[in-house]
Protein backbone atom coordinates (compact mmCIF):
# COMPACT_ATOMS: atom_id res chain seq x y z
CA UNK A 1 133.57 -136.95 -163.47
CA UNK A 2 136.96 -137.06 -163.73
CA UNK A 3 139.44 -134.02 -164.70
CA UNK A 4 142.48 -134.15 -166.92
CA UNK A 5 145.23 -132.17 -166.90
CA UNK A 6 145.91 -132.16 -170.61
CA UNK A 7 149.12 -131.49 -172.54
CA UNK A 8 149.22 -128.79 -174.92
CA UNK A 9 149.17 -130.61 -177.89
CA UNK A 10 145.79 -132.38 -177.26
CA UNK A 11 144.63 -128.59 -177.53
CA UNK A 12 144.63 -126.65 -181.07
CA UNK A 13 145.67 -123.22 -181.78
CA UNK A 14 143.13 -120.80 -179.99
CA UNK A 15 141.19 -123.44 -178.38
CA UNK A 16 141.72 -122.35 -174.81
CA UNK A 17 140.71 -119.44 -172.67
CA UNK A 18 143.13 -117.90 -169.92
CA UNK A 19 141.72 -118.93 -166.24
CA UNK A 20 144.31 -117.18 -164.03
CA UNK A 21 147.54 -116.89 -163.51
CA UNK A 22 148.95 -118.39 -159.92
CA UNK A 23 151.87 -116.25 -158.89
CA UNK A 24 153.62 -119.05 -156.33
CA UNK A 25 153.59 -122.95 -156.43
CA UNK A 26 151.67 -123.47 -153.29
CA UNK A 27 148.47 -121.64 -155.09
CA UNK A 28 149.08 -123.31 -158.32
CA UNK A 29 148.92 -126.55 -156.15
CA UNK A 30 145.45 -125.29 -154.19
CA UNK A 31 144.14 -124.37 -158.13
CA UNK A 32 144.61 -128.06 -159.41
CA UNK A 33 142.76 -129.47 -156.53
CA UNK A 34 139.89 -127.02 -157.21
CA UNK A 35 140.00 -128.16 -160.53
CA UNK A 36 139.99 -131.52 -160.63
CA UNK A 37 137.73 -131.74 -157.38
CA UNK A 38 135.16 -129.56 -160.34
CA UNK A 39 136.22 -132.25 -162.93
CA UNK A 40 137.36 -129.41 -165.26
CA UNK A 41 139.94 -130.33 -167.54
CA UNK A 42 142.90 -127.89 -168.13
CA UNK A 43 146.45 -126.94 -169.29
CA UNK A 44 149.15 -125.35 -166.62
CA UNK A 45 152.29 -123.47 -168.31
CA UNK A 46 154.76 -121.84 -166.95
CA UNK A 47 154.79 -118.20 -168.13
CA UNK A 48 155.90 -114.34 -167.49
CA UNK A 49 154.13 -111.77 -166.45
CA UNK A 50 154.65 -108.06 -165.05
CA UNK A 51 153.39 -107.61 -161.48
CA UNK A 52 154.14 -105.17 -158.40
CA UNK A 53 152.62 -102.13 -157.40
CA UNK A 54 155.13 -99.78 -156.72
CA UNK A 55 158.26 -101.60 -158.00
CA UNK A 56 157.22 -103.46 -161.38
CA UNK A 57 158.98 -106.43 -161.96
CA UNK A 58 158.98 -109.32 -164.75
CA UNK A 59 157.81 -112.76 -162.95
CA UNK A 60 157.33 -116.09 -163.50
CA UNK A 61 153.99 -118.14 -163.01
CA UNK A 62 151.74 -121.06 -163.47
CA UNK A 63 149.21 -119.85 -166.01
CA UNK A 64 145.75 -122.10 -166.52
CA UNK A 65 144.01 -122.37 -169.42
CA UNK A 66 140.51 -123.96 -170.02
CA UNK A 67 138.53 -124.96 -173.04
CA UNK A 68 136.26 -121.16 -173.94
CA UNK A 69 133.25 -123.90 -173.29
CA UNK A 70 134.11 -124.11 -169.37
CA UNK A 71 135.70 -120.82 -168.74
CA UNK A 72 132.17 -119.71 -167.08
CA UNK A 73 131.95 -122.58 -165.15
CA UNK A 74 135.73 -122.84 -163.69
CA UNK A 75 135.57 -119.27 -163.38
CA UNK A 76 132.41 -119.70 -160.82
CA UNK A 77 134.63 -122.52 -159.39
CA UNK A 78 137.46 -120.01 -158.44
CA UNK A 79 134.87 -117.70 -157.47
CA UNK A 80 133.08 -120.06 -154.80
CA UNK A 81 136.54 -120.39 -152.92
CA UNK A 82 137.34 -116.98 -152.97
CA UNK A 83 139.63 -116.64 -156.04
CA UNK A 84 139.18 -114.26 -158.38
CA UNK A 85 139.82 -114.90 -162.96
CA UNK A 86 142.67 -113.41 -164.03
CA UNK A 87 140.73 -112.33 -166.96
CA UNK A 88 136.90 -111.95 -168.28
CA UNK A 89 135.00 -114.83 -170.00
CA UNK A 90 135.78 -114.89 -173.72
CA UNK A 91 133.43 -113.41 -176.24
C-alpha cells in the first residue's frame, strides 16, 4: 500500500482530523517516513501555534492532518515509535 501526501483541495471542508503538530523540519521529515512507511495518506501545512513553558511564544510548524477514518490507526503509528498525537481521536 502506497501513501499519498495529498493536497488540500483533494480534501473537503471538515474532512480531516489533526495528527500532530511537528515543531522543527527534521521531525516533520521523521513523521512522513512513518507515514508513508504505514501507507497512511495525509496533508502537511504549515501553521502557528503557542508553545514554551515558561516564556510563551507564537511558532511556526508542520501540522498533519489525516482522514477522521485513520486517525486511530496513524495515531497507533506515532505511538509505536514513541511519538505521542497532538490531539485525541475525533468523536
Amino acid at each position: 500500500m502506497n501513501a499519498v501526501r495529498l493536497p488540500a483541495s483533494d480534501f473537503g471542508p471538515g474532512e480531516l482530523a489533526l495528527l500532530y503538530i511537528a515543531p522543527s523540519l527534521a521531525e516533520a521529515h521523521r513523521l512522513e517516513e512513518l507515514l508513508d512507511a504505514g501507507g497512511l495518506d495525509y496533508l502537511v501545512e504549515p501553521g502557528r501555534y503557542v508553545g514554551g513553558v515558561l516564556f510563551r511564544s507564537e511558532r511556526v510548524g508542520a501540522f498533519f492532518y489525516v482522514p477522521p477514518a485513520a486517525h486511530a490507526l496513524a495515531g497507533d503509528l506515532l505511538r509505536r515509535h514513541g511519538i505521542e498525537p497532538s490531539n485525541a481521536p475525533p468523536g
